[in-house]
N, C-alpha and C. Protein backbone atom coordinates (compact mmCIF):
# COMPACT_ATOMS: atom_id res chain seq x y z
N UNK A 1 0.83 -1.19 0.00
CA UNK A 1 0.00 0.00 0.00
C UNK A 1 0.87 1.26 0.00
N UNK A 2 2.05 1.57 0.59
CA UNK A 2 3.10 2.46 1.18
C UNK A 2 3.59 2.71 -0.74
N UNK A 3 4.08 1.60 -0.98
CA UNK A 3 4.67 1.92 -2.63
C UNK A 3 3.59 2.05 -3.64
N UNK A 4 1.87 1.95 -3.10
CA UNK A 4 1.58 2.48 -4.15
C UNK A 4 0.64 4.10 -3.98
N UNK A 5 1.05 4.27 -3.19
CA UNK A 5 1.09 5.70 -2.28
C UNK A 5 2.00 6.49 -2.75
N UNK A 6 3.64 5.88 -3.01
CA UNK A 6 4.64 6.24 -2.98
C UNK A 6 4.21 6.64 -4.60
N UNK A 7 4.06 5.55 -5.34
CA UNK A 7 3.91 5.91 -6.90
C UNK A 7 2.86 7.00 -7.63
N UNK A 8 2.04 7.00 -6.65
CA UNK A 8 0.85 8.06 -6.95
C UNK A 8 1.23 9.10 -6.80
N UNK A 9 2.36 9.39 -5.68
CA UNK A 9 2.67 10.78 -5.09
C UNK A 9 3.58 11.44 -6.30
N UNK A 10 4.23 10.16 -6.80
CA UNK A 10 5.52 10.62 -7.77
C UNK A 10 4.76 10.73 -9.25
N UNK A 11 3.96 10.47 -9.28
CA UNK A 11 3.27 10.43 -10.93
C UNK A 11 2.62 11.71 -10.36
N UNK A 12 2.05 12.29 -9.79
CA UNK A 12 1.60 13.46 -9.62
C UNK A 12 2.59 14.64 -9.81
N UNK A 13 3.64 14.49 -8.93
CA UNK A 13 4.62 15.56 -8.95
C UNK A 13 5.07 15.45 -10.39
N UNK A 14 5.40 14.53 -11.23
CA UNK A 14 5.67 14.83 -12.39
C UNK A 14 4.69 15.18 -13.42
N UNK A 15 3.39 15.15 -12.85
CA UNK A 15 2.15 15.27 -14.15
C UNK A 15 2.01 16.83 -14.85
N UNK A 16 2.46 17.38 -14.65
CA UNK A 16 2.30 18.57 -15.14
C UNK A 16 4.25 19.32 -15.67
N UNK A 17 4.09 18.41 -16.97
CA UNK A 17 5.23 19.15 -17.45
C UNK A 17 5.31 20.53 -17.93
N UNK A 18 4.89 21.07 -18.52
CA UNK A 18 4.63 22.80 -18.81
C UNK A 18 4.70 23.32 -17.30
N UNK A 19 3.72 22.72 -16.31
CA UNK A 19 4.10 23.99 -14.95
C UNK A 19 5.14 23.57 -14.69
N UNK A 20 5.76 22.58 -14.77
CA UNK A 20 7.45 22.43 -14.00
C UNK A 20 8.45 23.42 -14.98
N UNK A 21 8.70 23.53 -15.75
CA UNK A 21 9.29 23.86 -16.90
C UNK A 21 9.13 25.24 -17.27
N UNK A 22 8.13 25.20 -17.63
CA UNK A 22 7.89 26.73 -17.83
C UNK A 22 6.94 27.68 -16.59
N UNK A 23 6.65 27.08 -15.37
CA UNK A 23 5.99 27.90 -14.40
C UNK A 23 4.70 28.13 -15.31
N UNK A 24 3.72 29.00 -14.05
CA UNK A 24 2.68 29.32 -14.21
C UNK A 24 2.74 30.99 -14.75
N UNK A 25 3.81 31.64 -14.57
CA UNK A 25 3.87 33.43 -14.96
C UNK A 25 5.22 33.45 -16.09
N UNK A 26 5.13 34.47 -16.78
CA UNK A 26 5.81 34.74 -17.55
C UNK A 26 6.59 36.29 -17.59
N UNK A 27 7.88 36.28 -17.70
CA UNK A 27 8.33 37.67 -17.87
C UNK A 27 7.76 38.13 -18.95
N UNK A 28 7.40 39.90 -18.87
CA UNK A 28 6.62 40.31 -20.38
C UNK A 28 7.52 41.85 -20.29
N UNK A 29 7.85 41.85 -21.22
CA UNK A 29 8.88 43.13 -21.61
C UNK A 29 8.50 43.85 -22.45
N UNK A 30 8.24 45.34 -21.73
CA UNK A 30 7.75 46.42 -22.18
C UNK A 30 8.68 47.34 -22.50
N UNK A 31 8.47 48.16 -23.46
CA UNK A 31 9.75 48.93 -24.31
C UNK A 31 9.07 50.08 -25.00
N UNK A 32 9.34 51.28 -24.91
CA UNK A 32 8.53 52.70 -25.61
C UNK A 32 9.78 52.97 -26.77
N UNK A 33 9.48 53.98 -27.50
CA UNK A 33 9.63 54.81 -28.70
C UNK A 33 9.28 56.18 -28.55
N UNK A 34 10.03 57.52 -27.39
CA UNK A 34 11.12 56.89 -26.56
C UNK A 34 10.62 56.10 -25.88
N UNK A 35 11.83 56.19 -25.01
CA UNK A 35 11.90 55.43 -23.17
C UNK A 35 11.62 55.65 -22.26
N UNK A 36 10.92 55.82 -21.03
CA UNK A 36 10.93 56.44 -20.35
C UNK A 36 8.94 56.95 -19.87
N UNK A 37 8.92 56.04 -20.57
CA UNK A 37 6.67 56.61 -21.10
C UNK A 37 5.84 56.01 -19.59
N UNK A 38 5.42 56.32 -19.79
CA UNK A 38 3.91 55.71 -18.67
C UNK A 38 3.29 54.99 -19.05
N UNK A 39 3.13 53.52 -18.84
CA UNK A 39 2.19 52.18 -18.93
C UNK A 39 1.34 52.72 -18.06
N UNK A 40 -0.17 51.84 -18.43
CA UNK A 40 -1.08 51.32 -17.67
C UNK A 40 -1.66 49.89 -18.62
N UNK A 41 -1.85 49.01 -17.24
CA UNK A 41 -2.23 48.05 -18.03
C UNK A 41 -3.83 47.93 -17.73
N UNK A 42 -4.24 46.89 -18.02
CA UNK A 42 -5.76 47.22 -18.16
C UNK A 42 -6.28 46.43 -16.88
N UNK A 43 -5.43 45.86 -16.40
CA UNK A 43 -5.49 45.63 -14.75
C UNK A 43 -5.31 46.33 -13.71
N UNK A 44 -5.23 47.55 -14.21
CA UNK A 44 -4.95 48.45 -12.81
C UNK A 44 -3.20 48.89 -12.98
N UNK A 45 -2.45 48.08 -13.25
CA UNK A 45 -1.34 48.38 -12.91
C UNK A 45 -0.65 49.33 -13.77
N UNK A 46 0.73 50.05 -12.88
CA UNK A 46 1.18 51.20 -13.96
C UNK A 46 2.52 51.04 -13.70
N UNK A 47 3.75 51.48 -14.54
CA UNK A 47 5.05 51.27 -14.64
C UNK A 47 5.44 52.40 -15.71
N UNK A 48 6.55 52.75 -15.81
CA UNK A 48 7.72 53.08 -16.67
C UNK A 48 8.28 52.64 -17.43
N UNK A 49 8.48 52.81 -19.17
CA UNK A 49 9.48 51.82 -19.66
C UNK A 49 10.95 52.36 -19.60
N UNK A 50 11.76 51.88 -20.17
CA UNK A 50 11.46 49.96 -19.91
C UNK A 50 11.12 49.07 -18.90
N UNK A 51 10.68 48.26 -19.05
CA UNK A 51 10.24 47.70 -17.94
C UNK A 51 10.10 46.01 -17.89
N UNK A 52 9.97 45.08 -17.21
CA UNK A 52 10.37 43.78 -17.55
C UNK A 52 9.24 43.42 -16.23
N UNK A 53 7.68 42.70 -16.42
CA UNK A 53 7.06 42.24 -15.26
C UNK A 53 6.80 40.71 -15.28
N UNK A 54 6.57 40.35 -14.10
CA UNK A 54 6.22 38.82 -14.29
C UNK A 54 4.82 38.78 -14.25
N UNK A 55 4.19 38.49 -15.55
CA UNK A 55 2.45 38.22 -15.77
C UNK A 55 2.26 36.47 -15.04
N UNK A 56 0.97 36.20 -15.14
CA UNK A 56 0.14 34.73 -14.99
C UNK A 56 0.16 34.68 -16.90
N UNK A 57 0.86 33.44 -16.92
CA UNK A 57 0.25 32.92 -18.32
C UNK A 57 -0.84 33.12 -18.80
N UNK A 58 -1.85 32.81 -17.96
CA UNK A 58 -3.42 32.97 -17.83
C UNK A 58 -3.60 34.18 -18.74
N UNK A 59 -2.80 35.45 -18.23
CA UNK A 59 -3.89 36.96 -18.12
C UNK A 59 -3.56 37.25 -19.39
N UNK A 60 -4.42 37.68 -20.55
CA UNK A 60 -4.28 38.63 -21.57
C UNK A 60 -4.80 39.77 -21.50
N UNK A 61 -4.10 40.75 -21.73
CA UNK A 61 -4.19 42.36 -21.36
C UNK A 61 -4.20 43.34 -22.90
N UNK A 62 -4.43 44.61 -21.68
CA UNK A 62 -4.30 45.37 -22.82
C UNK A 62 -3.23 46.93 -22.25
N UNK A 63 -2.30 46.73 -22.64
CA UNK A 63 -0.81 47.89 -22.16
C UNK A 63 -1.15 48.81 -22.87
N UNK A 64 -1.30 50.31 -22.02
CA UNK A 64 -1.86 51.49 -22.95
C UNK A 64 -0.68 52.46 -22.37
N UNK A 65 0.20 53.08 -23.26
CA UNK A 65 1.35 53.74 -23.39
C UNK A 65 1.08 55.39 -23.48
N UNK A 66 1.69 56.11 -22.60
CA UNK A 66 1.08 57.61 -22.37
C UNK A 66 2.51 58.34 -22.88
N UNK A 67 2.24 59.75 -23.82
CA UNK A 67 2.85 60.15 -24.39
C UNK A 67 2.05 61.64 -23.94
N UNK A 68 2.36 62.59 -22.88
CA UNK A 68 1.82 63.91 -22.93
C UNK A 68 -0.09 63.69 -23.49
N UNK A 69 -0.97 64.11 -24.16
CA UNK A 69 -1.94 63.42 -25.03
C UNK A 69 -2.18 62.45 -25.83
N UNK A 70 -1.35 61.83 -26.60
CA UNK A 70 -1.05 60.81 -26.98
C UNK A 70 -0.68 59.47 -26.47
N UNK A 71 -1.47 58.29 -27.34
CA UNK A 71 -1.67 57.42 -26.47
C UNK A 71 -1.57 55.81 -27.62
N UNK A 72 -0.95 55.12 -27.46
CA UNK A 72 -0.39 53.46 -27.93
C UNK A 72 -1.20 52.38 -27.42
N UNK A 73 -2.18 51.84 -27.54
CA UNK A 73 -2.64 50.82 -26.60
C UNK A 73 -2.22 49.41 -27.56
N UNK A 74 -1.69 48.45 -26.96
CA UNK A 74 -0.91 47.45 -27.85
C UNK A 74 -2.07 46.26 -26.82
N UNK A 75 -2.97 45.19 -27.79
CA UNK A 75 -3.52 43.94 -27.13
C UNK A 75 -2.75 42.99 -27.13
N UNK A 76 -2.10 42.28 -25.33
CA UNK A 76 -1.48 41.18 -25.43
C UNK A 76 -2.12 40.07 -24.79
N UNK A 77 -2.24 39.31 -26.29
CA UNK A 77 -2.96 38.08 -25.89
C UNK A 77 -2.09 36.88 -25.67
N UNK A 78 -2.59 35.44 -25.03
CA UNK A 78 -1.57 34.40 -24.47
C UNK A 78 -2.34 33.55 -25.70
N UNK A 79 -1.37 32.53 -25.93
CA UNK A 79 -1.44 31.42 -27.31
C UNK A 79 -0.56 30.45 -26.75
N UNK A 80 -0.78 29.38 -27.05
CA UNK A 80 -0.27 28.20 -27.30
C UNK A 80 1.19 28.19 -27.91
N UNK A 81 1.93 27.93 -27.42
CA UNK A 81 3.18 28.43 -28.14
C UNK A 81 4.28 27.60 -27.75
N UNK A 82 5.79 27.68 -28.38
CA UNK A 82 6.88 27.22 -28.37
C UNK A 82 6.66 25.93 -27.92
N UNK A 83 7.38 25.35 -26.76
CA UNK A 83 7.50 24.40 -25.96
C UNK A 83 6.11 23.35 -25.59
N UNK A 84 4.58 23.91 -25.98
CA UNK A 84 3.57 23.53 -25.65
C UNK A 84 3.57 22.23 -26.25
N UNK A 85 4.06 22.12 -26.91
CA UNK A 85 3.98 20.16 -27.52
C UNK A 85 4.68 19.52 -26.91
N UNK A 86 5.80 19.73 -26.37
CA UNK A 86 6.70 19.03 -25.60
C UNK A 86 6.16 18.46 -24.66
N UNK A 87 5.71 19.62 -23.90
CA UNK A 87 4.93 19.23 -22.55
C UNK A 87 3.65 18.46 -22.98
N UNK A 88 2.69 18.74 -23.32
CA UNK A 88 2.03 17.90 -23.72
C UNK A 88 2.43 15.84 -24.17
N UNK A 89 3.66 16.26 -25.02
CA UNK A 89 4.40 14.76 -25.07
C UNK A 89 4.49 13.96 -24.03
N UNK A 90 5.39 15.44 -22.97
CA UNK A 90 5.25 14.80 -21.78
C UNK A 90 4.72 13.96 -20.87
N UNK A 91 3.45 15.18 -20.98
CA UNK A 91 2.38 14.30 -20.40
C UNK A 91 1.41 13.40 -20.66
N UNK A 92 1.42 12.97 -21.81
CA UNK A 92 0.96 11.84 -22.07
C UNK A 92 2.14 10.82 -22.04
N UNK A 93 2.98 10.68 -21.99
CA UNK A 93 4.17 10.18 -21.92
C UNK A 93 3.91 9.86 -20.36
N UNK A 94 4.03 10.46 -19.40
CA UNK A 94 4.14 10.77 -17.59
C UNK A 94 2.73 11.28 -16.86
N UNK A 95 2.93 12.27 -17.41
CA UNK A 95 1.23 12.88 -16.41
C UNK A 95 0.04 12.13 -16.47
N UNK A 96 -0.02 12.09 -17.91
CA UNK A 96 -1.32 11.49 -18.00
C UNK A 96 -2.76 12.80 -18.09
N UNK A 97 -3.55 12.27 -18.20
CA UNK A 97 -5.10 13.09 -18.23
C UNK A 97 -4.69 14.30 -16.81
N UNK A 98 -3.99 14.33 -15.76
CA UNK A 98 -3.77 15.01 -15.07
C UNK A 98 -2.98 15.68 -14.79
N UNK A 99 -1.82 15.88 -15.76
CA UNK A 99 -0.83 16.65 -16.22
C UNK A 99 -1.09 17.60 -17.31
N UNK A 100 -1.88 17.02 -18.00
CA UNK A 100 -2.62 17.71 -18.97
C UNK A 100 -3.62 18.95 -18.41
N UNK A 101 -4.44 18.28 -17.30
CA UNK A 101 -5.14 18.95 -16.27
C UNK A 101 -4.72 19.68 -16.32
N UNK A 102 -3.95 20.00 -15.16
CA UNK A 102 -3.06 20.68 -14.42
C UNK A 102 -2.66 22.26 -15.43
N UNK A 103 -1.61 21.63 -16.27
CA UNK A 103 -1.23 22.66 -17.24
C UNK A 103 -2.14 23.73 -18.25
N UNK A 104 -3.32 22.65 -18.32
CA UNK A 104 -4.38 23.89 -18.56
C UNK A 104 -5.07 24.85 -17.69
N UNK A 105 -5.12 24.29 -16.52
CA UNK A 105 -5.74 25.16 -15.70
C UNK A 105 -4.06 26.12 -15.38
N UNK A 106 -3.67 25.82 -15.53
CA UNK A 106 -2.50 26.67 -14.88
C UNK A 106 -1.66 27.82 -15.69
N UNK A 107 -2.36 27.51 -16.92
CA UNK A 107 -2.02 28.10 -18.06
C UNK A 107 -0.38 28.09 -18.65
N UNK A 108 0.55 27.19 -17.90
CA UNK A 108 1.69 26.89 -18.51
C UNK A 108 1.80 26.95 -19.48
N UNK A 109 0.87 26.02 -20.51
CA UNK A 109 1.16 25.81 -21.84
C UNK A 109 1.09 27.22 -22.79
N UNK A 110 0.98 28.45 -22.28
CA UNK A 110 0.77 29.93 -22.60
C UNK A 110 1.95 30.49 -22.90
N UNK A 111 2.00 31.47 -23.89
CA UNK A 111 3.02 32.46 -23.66
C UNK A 111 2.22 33.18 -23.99
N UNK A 112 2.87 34.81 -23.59
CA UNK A 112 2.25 35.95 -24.06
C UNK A 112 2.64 36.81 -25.46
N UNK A 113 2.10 36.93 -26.18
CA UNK A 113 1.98 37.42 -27.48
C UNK A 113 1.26 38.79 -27.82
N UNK A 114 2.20 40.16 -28.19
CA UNK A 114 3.75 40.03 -28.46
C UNK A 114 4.45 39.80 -26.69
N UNK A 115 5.80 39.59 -26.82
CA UNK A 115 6.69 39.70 -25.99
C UNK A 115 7.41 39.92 -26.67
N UNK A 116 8.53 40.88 -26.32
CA UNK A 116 8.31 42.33 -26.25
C UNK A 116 7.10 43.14 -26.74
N UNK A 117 6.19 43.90 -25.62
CA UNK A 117 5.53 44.81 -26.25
C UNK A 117 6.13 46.38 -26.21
N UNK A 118 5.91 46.41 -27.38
CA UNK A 118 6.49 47.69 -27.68
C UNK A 118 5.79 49.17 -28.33
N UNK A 119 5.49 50.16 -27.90
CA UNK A 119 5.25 51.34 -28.34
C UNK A 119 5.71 52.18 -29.09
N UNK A 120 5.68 52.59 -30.38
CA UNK A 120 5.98 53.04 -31.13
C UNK A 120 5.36 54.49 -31.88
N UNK A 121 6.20 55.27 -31.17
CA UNK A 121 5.62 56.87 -30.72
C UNK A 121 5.91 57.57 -32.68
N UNK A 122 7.18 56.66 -33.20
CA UNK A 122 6.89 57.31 -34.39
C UNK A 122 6.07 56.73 -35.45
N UNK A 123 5.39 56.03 -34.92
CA UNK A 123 4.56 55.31 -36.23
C UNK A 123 2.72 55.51 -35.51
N UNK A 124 1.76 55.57 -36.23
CA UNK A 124 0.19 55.77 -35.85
C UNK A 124 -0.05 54.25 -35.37
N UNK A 125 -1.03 54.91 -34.66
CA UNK A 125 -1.90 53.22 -33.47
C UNK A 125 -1.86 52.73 -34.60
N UNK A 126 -2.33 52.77 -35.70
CA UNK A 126 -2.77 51.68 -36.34
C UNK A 126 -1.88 50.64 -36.93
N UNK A 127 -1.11 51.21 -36.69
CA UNK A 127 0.74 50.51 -37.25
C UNK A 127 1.43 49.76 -36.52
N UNK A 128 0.66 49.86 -35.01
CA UNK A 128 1.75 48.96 -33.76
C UNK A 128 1.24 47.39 -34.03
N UNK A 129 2.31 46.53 -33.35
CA UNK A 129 2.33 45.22 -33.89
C UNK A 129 1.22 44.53 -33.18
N UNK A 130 0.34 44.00 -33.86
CA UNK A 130 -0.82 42.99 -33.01
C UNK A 130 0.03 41.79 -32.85
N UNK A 131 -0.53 40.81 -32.05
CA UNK A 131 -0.26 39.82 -31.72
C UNK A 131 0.09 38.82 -33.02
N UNK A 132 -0.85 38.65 -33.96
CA UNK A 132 -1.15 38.30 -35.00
C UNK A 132 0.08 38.21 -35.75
N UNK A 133 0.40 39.58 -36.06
CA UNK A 133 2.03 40.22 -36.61
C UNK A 133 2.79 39.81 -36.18
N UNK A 134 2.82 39.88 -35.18
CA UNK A 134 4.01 39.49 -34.08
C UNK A 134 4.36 37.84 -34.39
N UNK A 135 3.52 37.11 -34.54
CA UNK A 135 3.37 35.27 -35.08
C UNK A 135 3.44 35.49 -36.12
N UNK A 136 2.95 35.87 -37.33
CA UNK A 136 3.46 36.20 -38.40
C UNK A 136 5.07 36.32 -39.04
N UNK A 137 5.61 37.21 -38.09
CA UNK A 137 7.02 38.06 -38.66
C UNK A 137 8.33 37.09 -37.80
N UNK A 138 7.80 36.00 -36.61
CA UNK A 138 8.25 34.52 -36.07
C UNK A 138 8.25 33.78 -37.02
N UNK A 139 7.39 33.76 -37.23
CA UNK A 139 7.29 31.91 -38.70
C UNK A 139 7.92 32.41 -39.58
N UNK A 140 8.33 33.88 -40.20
CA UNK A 140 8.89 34.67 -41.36
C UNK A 140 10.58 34.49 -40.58
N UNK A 141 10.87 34.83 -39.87
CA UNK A 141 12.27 34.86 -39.49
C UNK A 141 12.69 33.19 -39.27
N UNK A 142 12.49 32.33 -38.95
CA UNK A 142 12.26 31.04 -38.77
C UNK A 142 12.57 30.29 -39.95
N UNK A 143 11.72 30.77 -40.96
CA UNK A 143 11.73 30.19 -42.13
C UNK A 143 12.75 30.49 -42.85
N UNK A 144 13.20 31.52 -42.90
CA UNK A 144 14.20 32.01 -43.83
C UNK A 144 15.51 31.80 -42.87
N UNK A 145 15.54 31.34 -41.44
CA UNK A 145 16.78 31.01 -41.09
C UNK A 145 16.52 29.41 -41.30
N UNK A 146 16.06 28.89 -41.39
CA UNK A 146 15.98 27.23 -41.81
C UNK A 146 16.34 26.99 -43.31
N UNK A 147 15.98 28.28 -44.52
CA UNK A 147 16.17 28.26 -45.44
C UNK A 147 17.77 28.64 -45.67
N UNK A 148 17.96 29.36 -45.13
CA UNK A 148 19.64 29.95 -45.22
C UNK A 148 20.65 29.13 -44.37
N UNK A 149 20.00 27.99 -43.54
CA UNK A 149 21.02 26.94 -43.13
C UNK A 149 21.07 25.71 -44.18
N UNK A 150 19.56 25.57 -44.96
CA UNK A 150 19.92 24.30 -45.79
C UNK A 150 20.65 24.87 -47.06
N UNK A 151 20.41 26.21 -47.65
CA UNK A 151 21.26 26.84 -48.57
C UNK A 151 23.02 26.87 -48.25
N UNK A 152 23.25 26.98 -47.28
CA UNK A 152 25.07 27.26 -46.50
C UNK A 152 25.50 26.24 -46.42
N UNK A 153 24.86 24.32 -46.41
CA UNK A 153 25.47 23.29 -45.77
C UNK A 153 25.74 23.20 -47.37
N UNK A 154 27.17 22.67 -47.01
CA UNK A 154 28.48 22.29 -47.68
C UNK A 154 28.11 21.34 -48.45
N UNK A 155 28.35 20.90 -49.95
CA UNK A 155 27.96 19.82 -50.50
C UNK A 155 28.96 18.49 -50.36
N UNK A 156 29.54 17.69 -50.07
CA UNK A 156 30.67 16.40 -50.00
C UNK A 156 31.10 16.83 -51.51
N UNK A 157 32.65 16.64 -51.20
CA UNK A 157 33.51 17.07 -52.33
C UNK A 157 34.35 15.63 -52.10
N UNK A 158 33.79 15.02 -53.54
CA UNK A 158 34.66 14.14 -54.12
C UNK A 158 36.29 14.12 -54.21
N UNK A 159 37.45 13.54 -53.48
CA UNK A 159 38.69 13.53 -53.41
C UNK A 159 39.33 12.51 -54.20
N UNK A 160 39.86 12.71 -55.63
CA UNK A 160 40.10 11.69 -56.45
C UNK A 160 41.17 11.87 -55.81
N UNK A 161 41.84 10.20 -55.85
CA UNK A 161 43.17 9.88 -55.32
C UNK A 161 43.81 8.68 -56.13
C-alpha cells in the first residue's frame, strides 16, 4: 500500500510538465519609442518603460502607453506556443489526463503574445504590432533562417586519389 502511495505521489509531482518547466507566470517586456513613457495596463497596474514584469500565463491584457496626449494601446494576448507540444508529449508520456489537467488550468502551456511589447511613438496606433504580426514576422524569421542553413550546408567534395 506504502509503494503504491509512494507511486501516486511521484506520478503526480511529475504530471504537469509545462508547470514544471515553464511555471505558471511569464516575464513580459515592455519597451517605448522613446523610453521612459507611462504604462497602464488594463489591470490596474502602472510602470515606466522599460520595464520587464512577471504576468500569470493565464492573463491577456491590454498595455496602454502615455505620451503627454497621446496614447499606444498594444492587445497582449496568451497562445499556445513554443514548448507547448513538448509538454504535452510529456504528459501523455508521464502525467497522463492530469498533467494535462493541471497545465491547462494553470495556463503553462501559454506564452504571451507580443513579448516584447512595444510602443511606437513614431509610427500611428494603427501601425503597432498585433499579436497576430508578431506570429506572423516569427514563422517569417524562422523560415528564412531554416532556409539559409539548408542553402550554407556544404555539399561532399569528391577527393580523387
Amino acid at each position: 500500500m506504502k509503494f503504491f502511495v509512494f507511486l501516486a505521489a511521484a506520478g503526480l509531482s511529475l504530471s504537469a510538465c509545462a508547470t514544471v518547466t515553464k511555471g505558471t507566470s511569464e516575464d513580459v517586456h515592455f519597451r517605448s519609442h522613446p523610453s521612459g513613457l507611462d504604462v497602464e495596463m488594463s489591470n490596474g497596474m502602472r510602470w515606466t518603460t522599460p520595464c520587464q514584469l512577471k504576468i500569470s500565463r493565464k492573463e491577456s491584457f491590454v498595455a496602454t502607453f502615455k505620451r503627454g496626449n497621446d496614447k499606444r494601446s498594444i492587445i497582449v494576448e496568451t497562445r499556445l506556443r513554443g514548448s507547448a507540444g513538448a509538454a504535452l508529449a510529456g504528459n501523455i508520456l508521464v502525467g497522463g489526463i492530469v498533467g494535462i489537467g493541471v497545465d491547462a488550468a494553470t495556463g503553462a502551456t501559454l506564452d504571451h503574445v507580443p513579448n516584447a511589447v512595444i510602443a511606437d511613438f513614431g509610427r500611428p496606433q494603427s501601425e503597432q504590432l498585433t499579436a497576430d504580426e508578431f506570429v506572423r514576422q516569427e514563422r517569417e524569421n524562422y523560415n528564412s533562417k531554416v532556409e539559409s542553413e539548408e542553402t550554407n550546408k556544404a555539399e561532399p567534395v569528391a577527393i580523387e586519389g
